[in-house]
Structure formats: C-alpha cells, structure tokens
N, C-alpha and C. Protein backbone atom coordinates (compact mmCIF):
# COMPACT_ATOMS: atom_id res chain seq x y z
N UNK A 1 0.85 -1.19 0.00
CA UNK A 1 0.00 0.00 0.00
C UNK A 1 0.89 1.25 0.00
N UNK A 2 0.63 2.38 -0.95
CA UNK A 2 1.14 3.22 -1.01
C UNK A 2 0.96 4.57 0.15
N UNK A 3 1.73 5.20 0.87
CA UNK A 3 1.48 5.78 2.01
C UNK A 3 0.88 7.58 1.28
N UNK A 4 0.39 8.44 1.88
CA UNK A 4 -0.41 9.14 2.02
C UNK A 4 0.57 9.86 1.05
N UNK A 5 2.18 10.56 1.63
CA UNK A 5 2.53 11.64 0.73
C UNK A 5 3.18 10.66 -0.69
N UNK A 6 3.14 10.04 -0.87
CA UNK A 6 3.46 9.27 -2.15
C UNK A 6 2.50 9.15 -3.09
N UNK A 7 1.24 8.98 -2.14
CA UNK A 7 -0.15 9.11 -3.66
C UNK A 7 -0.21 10.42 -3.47
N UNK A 8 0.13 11.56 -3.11
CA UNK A 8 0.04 12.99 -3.36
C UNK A 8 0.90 12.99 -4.10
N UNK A 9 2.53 12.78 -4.11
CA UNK A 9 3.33 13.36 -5.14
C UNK A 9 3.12 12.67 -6.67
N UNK A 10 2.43 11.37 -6.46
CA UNK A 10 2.00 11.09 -7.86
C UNK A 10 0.67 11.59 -8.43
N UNK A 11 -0.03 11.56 -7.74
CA UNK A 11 -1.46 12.16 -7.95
C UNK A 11 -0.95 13.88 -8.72
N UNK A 12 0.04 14.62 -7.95
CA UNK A 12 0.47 16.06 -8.87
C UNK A 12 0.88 15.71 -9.97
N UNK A 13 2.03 14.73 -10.08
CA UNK A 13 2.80 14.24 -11.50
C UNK A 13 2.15 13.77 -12.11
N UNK A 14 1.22 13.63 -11.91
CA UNK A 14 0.31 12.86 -13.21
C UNK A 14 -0.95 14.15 -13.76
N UNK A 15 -0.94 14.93 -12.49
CA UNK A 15 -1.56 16.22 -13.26
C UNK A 15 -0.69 17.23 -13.86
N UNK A 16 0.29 17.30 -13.72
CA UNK A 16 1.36 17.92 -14.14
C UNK A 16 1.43 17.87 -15.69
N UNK A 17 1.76 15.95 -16.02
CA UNK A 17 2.33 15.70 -17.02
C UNK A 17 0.30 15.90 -17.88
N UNK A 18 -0.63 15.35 -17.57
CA UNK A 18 -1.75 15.86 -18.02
C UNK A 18 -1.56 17.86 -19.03
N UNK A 19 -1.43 18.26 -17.77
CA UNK A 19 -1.57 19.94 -18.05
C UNK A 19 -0.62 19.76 -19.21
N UNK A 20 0.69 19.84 -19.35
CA UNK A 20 1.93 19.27 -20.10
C UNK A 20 1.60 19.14 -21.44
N UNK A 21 0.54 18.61 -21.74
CA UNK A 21 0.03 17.82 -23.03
C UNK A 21 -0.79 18.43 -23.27
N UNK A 22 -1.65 19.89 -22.93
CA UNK A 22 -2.76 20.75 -23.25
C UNK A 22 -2.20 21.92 -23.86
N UNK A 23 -1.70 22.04 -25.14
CA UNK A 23 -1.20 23.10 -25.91
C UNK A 23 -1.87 24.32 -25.51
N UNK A 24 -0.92 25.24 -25.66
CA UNK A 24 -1.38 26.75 -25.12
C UNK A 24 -1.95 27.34 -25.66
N UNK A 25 -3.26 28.10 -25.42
CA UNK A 25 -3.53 29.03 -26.45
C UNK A 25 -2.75 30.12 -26.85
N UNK A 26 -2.36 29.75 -28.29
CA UNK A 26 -2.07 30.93 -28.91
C UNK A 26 -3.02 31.79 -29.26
N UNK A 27 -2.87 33.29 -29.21
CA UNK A 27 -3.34 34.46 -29.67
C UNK A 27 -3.41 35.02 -30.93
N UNK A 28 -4.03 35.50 -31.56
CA UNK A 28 -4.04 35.75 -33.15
C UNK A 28 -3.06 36.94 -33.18
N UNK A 29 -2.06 36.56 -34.04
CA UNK A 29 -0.80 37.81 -34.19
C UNK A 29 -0.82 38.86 -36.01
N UNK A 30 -0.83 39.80 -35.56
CA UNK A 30 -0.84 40.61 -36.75
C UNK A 30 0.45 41.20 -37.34
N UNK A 31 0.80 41.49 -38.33
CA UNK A 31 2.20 42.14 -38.90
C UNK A 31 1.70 43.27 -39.80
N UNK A 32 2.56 44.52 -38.68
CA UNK A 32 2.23 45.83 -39.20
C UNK A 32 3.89 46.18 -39.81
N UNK A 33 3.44 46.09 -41.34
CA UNK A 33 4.38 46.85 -42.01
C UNK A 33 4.43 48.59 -42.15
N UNK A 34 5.35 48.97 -42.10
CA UNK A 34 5.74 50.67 -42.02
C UNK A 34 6.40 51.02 -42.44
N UNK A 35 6.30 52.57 -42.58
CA UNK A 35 7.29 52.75 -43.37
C UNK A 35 9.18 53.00 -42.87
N UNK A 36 8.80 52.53 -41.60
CA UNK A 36 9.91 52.25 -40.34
C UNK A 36 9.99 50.90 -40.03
N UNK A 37 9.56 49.58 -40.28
CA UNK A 37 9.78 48.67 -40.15
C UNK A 37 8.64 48.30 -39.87
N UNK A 38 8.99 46.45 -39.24
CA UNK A 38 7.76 45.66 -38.98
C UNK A 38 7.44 45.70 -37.66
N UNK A 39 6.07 45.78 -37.42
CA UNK A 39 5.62 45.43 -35.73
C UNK A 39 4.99 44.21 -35.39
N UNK A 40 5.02 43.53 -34.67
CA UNK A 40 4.69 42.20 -34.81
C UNK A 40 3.35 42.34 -33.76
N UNK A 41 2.10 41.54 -33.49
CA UNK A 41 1.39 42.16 -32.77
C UNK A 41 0.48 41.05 -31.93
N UNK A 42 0.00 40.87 -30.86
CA UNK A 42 -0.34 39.30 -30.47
C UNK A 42 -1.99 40.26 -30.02
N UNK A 43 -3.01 39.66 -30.45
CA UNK A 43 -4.05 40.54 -29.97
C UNK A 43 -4.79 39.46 -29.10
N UNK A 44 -5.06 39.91 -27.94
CA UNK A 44 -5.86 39.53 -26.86
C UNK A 44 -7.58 39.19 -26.88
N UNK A 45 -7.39 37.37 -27.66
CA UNK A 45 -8.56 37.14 -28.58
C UNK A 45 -9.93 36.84 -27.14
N UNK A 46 -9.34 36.31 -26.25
CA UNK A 46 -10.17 35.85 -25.01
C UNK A 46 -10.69 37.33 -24.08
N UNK A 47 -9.94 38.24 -23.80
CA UNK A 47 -9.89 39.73 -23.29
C UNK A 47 -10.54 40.30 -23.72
N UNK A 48 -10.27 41.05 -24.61
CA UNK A 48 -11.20 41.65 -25.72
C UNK A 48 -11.88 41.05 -27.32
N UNK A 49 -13.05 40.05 -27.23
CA UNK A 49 -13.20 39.40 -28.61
C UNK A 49 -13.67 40.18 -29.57
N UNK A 50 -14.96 41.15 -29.03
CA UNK A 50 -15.69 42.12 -29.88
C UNK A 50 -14.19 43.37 -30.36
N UNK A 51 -13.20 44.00 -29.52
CA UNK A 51 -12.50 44.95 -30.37
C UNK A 51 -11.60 44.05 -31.16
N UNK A 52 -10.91 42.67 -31.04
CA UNK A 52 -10.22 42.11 -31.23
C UNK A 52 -10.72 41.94 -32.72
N UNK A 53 -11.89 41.48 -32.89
CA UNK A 53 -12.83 41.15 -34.27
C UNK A 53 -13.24 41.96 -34.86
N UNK A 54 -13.40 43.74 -34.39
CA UNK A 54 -13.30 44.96 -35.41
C UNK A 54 -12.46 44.76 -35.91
N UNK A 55 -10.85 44.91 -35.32
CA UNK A 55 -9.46 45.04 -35.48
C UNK A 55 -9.25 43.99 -36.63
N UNK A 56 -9.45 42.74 -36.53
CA UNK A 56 -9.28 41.86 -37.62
C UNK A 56 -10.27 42.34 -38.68
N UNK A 57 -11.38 42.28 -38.60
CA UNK A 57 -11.83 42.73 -39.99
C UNK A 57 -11.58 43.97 -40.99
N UNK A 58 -10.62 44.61 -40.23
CA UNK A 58 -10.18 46.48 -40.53
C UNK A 58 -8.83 45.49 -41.46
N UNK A 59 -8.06 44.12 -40.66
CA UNK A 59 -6.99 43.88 -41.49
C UNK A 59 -7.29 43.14 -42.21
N UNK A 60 -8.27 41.92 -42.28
CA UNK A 60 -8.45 41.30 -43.76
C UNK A 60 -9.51 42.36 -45.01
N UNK A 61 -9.98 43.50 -44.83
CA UNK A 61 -10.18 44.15 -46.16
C UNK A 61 -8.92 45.31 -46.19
N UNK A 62 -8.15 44.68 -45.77
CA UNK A 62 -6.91 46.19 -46.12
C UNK A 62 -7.12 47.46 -46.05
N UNK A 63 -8.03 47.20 -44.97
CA UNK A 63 -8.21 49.45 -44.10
C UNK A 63 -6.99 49.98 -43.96
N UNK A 64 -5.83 49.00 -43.22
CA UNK A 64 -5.02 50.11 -43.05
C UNK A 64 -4.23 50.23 -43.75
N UNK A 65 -4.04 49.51 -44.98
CA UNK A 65 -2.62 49.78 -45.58
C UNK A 65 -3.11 51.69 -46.36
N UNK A 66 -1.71 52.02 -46.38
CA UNK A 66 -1.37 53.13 -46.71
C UNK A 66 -2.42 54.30 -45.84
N UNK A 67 -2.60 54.02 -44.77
CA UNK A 67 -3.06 54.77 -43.50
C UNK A 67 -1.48 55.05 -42.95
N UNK A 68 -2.03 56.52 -42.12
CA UNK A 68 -0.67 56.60 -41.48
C UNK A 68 -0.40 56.72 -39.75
N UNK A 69 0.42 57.08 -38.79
CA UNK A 69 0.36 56.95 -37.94
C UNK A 69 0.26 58.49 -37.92
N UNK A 70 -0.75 59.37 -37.61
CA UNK A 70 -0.69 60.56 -37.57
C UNK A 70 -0.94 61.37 -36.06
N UNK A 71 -0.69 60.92 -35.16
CA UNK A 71 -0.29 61.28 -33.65
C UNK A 71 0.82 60.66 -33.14
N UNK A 72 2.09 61.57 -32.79
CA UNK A 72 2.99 60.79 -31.88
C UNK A 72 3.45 62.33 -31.11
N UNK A 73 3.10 61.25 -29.34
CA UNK A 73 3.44 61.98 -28.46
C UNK A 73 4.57 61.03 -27.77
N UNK A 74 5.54 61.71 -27.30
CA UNK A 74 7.00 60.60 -27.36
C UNK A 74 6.79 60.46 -25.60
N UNK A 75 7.12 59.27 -25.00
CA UNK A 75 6.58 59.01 -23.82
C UNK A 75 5.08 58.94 -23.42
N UNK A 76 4.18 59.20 -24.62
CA UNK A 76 2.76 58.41 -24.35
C UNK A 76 2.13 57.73 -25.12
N UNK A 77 1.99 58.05 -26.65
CA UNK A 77 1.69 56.66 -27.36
C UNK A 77 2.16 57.45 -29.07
N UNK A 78 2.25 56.33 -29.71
CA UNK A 78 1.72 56.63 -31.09
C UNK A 78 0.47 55.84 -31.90
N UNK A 79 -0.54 57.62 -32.35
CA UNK A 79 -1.65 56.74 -33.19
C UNK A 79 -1.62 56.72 -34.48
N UNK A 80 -2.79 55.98 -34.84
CA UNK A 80 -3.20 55.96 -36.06
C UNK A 80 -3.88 54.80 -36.49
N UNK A 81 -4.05 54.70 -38.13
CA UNK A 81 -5.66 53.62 -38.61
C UNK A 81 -6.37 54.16 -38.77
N UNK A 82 -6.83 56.01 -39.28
CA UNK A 82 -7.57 56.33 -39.63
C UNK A 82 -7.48 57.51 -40.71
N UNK A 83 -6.35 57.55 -41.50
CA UNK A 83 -6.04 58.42 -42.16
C UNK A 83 -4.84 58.66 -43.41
N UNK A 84 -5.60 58.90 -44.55
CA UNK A 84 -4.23 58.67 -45.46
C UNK A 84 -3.35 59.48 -45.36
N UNK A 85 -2.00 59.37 -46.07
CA UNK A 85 -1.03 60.95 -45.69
C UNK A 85 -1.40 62.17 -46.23
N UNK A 86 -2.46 62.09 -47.37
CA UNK A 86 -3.11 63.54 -47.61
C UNK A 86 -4.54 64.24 -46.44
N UNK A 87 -4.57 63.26 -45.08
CA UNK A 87 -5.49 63.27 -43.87
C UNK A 87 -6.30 63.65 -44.38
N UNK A 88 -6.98 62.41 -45.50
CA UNK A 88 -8.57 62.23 -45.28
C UNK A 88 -8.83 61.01 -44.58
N UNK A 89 -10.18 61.35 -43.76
CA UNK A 89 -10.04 60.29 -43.01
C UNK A 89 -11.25 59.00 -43.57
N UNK A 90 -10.53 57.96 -43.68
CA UNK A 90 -11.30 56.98 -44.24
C UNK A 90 -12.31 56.43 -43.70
N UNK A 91 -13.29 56.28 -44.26
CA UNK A 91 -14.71 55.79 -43.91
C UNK A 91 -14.77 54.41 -42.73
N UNK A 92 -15.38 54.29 -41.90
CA UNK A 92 -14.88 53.14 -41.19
C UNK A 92 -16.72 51.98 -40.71
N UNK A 93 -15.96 51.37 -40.42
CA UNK A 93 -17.86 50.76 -40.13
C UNK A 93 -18.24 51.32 -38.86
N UNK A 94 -19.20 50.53 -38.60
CA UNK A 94 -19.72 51.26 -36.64
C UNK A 94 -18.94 51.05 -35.79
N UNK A 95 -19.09 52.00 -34.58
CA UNK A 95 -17.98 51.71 -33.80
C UNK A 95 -18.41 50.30 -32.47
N UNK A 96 -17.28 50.32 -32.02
CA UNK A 96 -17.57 49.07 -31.67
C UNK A 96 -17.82 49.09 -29.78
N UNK A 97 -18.25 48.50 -28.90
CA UNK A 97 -18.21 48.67 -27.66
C UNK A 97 -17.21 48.31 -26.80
N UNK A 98 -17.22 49.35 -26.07
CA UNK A 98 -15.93 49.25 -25.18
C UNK A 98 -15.45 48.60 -24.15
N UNK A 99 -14.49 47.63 -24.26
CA UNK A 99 -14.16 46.55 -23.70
C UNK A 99 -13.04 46.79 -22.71
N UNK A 100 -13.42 48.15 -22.45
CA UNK A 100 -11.73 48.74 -21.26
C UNK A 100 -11.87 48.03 -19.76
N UNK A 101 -13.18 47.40 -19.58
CA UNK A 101 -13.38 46.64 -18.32
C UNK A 101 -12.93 45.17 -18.14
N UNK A 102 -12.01 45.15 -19.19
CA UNK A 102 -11.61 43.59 -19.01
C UNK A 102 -10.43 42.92 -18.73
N UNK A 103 -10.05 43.47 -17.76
CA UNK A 103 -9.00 43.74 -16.80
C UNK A 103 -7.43 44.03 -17.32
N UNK A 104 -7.18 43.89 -18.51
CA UNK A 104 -5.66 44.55 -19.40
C UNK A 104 -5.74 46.31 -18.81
N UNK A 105 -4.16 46.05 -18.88
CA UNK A 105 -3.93 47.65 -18.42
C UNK A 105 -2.94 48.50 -19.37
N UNK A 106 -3.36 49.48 -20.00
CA UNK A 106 -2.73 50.15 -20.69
C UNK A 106 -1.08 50.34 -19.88
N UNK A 107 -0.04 49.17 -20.66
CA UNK A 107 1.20 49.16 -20.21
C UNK A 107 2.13 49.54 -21.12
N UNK A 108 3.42 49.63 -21.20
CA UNK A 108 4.29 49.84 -22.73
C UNK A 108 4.06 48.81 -23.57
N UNK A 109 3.97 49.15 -24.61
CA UNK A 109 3.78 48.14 -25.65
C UNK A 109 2.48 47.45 -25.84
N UNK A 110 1.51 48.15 -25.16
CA UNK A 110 0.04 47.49 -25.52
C UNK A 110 -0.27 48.56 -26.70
N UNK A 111 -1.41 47.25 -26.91
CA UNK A 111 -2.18 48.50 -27.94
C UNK A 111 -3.82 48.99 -27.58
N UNK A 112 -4.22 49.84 -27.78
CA UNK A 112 -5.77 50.13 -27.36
C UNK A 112 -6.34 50.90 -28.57
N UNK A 113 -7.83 50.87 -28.45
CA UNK A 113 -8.26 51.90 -29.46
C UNK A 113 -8.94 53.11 -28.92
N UNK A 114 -8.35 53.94 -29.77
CA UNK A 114 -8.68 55.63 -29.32
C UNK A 114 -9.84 55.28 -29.90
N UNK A 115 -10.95 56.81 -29.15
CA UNK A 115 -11.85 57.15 -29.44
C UNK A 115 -12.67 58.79 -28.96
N UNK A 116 -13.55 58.86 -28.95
CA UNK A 116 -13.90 60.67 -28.60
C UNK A 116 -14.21 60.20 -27.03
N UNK A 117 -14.96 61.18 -26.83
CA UNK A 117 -15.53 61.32 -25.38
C UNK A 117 -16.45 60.00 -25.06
N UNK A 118 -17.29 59.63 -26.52
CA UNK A 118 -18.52 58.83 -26.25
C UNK A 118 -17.44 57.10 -25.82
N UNK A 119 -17.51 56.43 -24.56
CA UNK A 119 -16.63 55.31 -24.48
C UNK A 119 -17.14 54.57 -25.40
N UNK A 120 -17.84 53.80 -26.56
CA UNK A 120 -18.32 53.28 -27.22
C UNK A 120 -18.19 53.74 -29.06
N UNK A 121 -17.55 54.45 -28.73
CA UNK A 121 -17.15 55.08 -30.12
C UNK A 121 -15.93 55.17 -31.21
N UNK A 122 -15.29 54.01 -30.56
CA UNK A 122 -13.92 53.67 -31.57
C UNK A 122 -14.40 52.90 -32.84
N UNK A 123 -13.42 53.02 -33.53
CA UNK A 123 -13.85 52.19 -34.75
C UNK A 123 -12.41 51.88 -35.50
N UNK A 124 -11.72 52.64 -36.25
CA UNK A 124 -10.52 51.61 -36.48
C UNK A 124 -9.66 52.38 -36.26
N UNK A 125 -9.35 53.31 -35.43
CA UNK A 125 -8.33 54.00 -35.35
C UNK A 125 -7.42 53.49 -33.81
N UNK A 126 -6.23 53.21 -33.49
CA UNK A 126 -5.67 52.94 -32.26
C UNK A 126 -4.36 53.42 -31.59
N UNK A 127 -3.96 52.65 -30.69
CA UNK A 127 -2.89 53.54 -30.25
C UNK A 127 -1.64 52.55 -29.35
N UNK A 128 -0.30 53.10 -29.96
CA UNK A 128 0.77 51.82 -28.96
C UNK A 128 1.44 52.73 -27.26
N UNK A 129 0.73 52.44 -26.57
CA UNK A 129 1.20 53.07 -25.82
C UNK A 129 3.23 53.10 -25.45
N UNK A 130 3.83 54.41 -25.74
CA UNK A 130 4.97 53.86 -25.11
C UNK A 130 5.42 54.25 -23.90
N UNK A 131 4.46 54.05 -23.08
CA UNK A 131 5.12 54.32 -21.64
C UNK A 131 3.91 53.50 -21.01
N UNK A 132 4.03 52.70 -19.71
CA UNK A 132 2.55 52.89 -18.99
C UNK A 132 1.68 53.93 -18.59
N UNK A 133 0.45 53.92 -19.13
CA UNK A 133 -0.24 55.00 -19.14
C UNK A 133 -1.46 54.40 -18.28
N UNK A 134 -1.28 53.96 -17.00
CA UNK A 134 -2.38 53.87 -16.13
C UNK A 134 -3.79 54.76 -15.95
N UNK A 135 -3.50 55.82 -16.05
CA UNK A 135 -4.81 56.70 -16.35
C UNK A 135 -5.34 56.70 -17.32
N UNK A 136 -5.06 56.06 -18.84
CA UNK A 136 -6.19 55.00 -19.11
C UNK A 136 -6.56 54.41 -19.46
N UNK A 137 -6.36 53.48 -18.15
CA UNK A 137 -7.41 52.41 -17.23
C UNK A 137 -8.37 52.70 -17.10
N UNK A 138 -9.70 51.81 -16.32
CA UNK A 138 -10.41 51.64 -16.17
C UNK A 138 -10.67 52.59 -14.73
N UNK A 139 -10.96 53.55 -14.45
CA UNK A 139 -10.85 54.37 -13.24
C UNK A 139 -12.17 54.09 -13.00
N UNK A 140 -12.77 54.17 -11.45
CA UNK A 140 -14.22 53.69 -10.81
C UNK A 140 -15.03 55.20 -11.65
N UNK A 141 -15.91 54.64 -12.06
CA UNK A 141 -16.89 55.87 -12.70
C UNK A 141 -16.22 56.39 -14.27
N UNK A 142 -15.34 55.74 -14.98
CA UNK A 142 -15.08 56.08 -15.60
C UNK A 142 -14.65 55.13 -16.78
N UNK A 143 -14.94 55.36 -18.46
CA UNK A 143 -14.50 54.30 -19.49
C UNK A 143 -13.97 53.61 -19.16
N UNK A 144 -12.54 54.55 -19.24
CA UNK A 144 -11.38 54.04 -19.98
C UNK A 144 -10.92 53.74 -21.30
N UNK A 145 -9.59 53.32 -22.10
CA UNK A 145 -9.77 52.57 -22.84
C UNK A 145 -8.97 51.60 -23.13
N UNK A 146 -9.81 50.88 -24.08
CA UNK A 146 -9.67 49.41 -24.03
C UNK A 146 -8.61 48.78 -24.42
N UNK A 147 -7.68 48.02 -24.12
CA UNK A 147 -6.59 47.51 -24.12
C UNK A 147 -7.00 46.08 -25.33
N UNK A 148 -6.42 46.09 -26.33
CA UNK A 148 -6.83 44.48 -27.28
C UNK A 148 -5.61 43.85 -27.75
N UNK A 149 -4.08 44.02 -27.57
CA UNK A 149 -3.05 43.24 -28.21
C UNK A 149 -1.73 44.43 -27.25
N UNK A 150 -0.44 43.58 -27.84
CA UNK A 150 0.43 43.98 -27.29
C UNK A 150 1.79 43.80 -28.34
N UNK A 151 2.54 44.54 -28.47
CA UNK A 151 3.83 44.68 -29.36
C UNK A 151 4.90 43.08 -28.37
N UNK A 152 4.57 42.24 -29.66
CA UNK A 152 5.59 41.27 -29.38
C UNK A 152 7.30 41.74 -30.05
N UNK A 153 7.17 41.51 -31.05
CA UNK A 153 8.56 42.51 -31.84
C UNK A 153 8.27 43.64 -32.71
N UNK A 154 9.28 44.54 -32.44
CA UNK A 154 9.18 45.33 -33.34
C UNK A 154 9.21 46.80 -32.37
N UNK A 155 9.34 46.87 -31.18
CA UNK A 155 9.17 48.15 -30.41
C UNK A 155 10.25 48.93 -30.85
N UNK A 156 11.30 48.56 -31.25
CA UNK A 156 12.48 49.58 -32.11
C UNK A 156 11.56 50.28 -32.79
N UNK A 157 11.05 49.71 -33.90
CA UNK A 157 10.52 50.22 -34.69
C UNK A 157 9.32 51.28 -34.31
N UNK A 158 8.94 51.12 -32.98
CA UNK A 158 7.65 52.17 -32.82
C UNK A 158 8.51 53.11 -31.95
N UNK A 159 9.77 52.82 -31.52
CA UNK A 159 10.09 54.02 -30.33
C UNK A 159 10.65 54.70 -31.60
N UNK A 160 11.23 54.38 -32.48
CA UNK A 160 11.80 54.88 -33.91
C UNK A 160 11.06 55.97 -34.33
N UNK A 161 9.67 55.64 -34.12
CA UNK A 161 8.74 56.34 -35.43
C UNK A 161 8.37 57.54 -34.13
N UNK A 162 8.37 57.12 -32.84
CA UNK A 162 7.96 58.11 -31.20
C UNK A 162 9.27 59.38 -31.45
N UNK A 163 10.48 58.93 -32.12
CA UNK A 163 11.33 59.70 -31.93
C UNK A 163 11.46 60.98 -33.11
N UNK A 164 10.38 60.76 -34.23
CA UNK A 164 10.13 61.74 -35.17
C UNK A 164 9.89 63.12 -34.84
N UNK A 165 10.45 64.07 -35.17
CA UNK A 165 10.04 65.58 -35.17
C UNK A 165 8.32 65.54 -35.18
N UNK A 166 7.31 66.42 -34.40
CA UNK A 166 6.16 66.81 -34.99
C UNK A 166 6.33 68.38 -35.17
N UNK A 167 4.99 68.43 -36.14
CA UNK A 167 4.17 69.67 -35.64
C UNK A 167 3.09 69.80 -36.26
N UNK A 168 2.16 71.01 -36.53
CA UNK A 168 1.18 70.79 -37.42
C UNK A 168 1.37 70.00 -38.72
N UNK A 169 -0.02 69.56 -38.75
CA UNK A 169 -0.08 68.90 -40.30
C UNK A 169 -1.28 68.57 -40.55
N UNK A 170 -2.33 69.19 -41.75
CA UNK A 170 -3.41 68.13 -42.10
C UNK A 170 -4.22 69.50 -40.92
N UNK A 171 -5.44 68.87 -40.34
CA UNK A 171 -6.47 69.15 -40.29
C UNK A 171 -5.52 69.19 -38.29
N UNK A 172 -4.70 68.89 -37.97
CA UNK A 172 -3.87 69.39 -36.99
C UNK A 172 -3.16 69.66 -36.20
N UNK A 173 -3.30 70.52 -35.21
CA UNK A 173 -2.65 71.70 -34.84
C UNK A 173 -1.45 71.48 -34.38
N UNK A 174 -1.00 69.99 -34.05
CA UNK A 174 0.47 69.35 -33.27
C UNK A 174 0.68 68.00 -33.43
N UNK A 175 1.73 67.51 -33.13
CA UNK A 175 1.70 65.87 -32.49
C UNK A 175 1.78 65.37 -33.96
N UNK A 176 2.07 65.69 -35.32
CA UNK A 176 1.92 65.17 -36.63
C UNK A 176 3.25 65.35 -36.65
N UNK A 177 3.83 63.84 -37.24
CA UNK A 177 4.72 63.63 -37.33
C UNK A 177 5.67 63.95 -38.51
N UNK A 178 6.84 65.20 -38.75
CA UNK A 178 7.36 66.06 -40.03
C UNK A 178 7.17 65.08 -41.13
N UNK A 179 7.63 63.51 -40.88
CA UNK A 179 7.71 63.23 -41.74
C UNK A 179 6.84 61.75 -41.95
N UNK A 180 6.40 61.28 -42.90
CA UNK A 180 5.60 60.61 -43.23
C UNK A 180 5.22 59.53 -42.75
N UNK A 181 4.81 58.41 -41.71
CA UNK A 181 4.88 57.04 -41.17
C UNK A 181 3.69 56.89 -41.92
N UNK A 182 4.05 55.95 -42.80
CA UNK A 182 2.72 54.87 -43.22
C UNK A 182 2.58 53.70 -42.74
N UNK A 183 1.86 52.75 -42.60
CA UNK A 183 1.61 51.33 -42.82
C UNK A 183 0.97 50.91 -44.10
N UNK A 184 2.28 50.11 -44.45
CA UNK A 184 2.00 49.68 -45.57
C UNK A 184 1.29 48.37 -45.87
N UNK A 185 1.46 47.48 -44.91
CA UNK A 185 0.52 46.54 -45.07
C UNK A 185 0.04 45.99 -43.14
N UNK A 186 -1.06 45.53 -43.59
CA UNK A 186 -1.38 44.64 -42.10
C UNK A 186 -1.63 43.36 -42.62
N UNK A 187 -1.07 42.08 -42.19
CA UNK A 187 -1.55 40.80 -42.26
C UNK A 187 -1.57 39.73 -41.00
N UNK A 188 -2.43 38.55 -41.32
CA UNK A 188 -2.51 38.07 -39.83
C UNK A 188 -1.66 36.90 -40.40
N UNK A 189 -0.75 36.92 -39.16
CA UNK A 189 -0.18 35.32 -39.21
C UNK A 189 0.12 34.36 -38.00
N UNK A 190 0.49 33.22 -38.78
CA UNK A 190 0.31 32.15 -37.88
C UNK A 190 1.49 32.18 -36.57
N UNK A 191 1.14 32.00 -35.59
CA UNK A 191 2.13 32.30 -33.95
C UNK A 191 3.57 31.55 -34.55
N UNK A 192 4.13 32.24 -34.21
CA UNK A 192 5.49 31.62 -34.38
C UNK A 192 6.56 31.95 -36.14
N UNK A 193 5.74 32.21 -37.18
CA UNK A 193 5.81 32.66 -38.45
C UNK A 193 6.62 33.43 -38.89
C-alpha cells in the first residue's frame, strides 16, 4: 500500500504531465508593415473578442494599408488607422463597444483603441502606448480605454517612429509627425511565423 505523501506526489505528477500535453492558447498575431519597419502584434482574442474582431476585420479588407500613424506623443503613445497621408479620413464601419473593463492595463507596448468622449465610439483608429499610461485604465466611474493586443517585436521600430520631429499637419494643430509614417501593409499570421 502506497502511504499518504506518495499518492500525493504522484497524484500532482500525473496532473502535471496531463496539463503538459494541453497546448497553449495561442493568440491571433498581426504584422504591421511601415514605413519604419515591422511590428509584430499578439491581440488579446479571449480579453477583448468584440475589439479584437473589429481590429481583424479592418486587417483582412486592407483598411489600413497606406493609413498613417498621424499622432505621436514621445513618452505616451503613437496613433493611427484612420487616415491617409493627404489626412482624409477613411470611412470606417460602426464603432464598436468598449471593452476597457476587461482587466488589461494600458502598459508599454500594448495596444488600445482611441476614441472621442462617447466610451463606445472607436472604430478603427488605435494607439501603442509607449510608456505605462495607467490613467487609461479603467478608473471607478469612468470608461477608460480598451486595451486588445500587445507589441511582441518590433518596439524599435515604434520608439523609432515616437522619436520623429512633430508639428502641425493636415487638419492638426500638433503631435503630426514632419515626416511621413505609413503602414504599408497589415496581415494576420500564424504564432510563431
């Protein structure tokens, strides 16, 4: 007969080697080409599914290619996904509901989607935060916004594009970057690719 802590340490090893054999979920990863390089992107399919599934459908009809990143504030994020480099801003579908309550926290290297005042009003435009930007989070009585993927490789490439001269440009008044950041393509690929 086997004594008490011996069927415990096998009883774990056998859940152990169980867990062991349950492949991880991978996350659906996107590749943002620029005109500064590639960003590699893991979006948070369980967290956020509804922004996660705007976001993908903005990249399989090719919304963003030749959109540009037309906000960069250096130490808080760079945006864009809603605008060509002559800043018209491209037509987008409805916006989608806001998923800032689902416990991700706007950290370096996440991504979220901007939107106006209304919390429910993003649609394909977003933002890489490069600094932690805790304020916004989810504050009691308040949006927030919503956190949906995170920069796996490629943050050279976005502190790169953070480190551009702004000033006016387009429709405005600051934070436009002198010189041109496009994305040239978005595609989804397979984890590991």
């Amino acid at each position: 007969m086997i004594d008490a802590p011996r069927r415990l340490a096998a009883v774990a090893l056998a859940a152990m080697l169980a867990l062991a054999s349950v492949p991880a979920t991978a996350e659906t990863q996107v590749r943002l080409g620029t005109s500064h390089g590639p960003i590699l992107i893991e979006l948070f399919d369980d967290q956020a599914p509804a922004t996660v599934d705007n976001f993908l459908a903005y990249v399989r009809d090719g919304f963003f290619e030749n959109t540009i990143f037309h906000r960069v504030i250096p130490g808080f994020v760079i945006q864009g996904g809603g605008f060509t480099a002559d800043f018209e801003r491209k037509a987008t579908r409805a916006p989608v509901e806001n998923e800032a309550d689902n416990g991700l926290k706007n950290r370096r290297g996440t991504l979220s989607m901007a939107r106006t005042n209304d919390p429910d009003s993003a649609t394909s435009q977003f933002f890489i935060n490069l600094d932690d930007n805790a304020f916004l989070d989810r504050p009691p009585g308040k949006p927030g916004y919503a956190v949906f993927g995170r920069v796996i490789e490629g943050m050279d490439t976005v502190e790169a594009i953070a480190a551009i001269p702004t000033g006016a440009a387009g429709p405005f008044r600051q934070d436009v970057p002198r010189e041109t950041v496009q994305i040239e393509s978005a595609t989804i690929v397979e984890a590991g690719e």
